[in-house]
Protein backbone atom coordinates (compact mmCIF):
# COMPACT_ATOMS: atom_id res chain seq x y z
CA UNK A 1 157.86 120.96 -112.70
CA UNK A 2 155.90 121.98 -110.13
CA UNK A 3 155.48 118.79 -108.03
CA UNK A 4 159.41 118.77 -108.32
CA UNK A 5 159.87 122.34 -106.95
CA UNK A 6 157.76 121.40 -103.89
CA UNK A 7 159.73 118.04 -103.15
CA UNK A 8 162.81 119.79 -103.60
CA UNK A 9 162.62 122.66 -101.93
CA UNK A 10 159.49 121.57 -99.09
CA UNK A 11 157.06 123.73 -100.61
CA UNK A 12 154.06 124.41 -98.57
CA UNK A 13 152.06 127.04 -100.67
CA UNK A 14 151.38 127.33 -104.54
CA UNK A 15 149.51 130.36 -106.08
CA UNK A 16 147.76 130.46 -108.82
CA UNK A 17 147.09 134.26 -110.25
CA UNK A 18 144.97 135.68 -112.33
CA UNK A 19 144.03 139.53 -113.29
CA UNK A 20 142.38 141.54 -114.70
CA UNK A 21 141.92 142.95 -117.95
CA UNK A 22 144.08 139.30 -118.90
CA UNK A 23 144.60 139.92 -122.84
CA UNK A 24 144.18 135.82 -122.97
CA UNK A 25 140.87 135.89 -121.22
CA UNK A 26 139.94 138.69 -123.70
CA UNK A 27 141.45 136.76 -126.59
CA UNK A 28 139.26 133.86 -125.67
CA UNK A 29 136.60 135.37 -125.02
CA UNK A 30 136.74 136.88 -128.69
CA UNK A 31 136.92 133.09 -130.12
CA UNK A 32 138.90 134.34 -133.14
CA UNK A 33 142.27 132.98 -134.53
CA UNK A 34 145.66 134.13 -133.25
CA UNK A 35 149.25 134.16 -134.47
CA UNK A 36 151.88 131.69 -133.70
CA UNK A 37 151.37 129.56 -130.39
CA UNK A 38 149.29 132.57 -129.27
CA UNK A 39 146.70 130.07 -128.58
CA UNK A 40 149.06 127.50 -126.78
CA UNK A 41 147.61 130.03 -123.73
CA UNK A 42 144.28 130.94 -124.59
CA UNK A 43 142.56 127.30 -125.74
CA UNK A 44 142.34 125.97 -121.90
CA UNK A 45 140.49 129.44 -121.25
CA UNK A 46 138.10 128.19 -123.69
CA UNK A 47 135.81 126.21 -121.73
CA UNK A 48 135.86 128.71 -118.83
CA UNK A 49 134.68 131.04 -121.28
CA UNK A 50 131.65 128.60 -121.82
CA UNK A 51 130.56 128.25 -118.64
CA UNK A 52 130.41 132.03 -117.14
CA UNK A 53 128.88 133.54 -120.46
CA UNK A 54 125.54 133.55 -119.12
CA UNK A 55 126.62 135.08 -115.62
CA UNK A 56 125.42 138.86 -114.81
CA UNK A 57 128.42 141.25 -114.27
CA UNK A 58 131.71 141.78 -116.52
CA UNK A 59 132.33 139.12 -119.24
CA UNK A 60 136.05 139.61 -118.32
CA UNK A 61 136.07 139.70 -114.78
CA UNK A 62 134.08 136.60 -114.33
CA UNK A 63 136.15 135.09 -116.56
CA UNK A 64 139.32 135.94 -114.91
CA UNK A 65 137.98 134.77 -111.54
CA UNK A 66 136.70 131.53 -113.02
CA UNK A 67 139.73 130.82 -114.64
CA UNK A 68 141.91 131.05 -111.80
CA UNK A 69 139.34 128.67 -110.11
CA UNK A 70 139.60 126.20 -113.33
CA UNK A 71 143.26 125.93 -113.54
CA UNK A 72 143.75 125.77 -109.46
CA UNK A 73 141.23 122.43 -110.06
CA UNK A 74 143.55 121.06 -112.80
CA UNK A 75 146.79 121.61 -111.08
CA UNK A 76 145.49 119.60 -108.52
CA UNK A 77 144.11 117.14 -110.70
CA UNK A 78 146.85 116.51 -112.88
CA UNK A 79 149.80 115.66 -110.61
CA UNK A 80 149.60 112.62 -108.61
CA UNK A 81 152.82 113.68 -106.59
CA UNK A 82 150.79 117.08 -105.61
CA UNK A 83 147.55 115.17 -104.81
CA UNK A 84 149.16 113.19 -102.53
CA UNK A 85 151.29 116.37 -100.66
CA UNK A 86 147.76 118.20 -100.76
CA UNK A 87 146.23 114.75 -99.26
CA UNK A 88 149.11 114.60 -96.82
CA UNK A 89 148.64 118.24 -95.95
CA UNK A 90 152.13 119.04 -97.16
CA UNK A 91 151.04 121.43 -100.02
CA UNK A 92 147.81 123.89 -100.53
CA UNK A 93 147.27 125.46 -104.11
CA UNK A 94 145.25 128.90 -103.57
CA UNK A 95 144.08 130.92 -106.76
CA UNK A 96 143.78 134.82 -106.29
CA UNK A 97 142.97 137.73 -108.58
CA UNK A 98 145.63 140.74 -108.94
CA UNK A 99 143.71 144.39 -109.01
CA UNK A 100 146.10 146.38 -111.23
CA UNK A 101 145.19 149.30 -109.93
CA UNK A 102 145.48 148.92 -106.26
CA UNK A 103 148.17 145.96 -106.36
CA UNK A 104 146.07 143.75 -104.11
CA UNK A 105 145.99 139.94 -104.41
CA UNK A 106 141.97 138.69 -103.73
CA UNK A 107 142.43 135.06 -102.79
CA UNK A 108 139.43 133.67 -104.24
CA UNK A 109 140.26 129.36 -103.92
């Protein structure tokens, strides 16, 4: 969908966001069943969770930040069309972290 949107319409900039207090970071980060496809949106935070649980700081906040990092990698992975626009310096995918309280966007990839 994405790699269509960006042929279509010449997109030059994709964001990936994350924020915090995410109720899916905390919901994998918790590692216990949810309803319905609850988990359709949590299970890819899984292995983020995994990796940052041994970092100093906020459990939450690290995993926010390297989630956004995660799924800015996979997007790029996964679409041959938006490798080769990123390649061709057509396309950039950024990842940034929304502060709800101040409404600033961190760009952190």
């Amino acid at each position: 969908m994405l790699a269509n949107c960006c042929i279509l319409f010449s997109g030059h900039l994709s964001n990936g966001l994350g924020h915090e207090k995410c109720g899916a970071v905390q919901a994998a980060i918790a590692n216990k069943p949810l309803p319905g496809r609850i988990n359709s949106v949590v299970d890819p935070i899984l292995p983020v969770v995994a990796s940052v649980k041994n970092q100093p700081g906020d459990i939450i906040d690290n995993v926010v930040i390297a989630n956004v990092k995660y799924q800015v990698q996979k997007l790029q992975e996964r679409s041959p069309i938006l490798t080769q626009l990123i390649q061709q310096g057509k396309l950039k995918i950024v990842g940034g972290r929304y502060d709800l309280h101040s409404g600033k966007v961190n760009i952190i990839t």
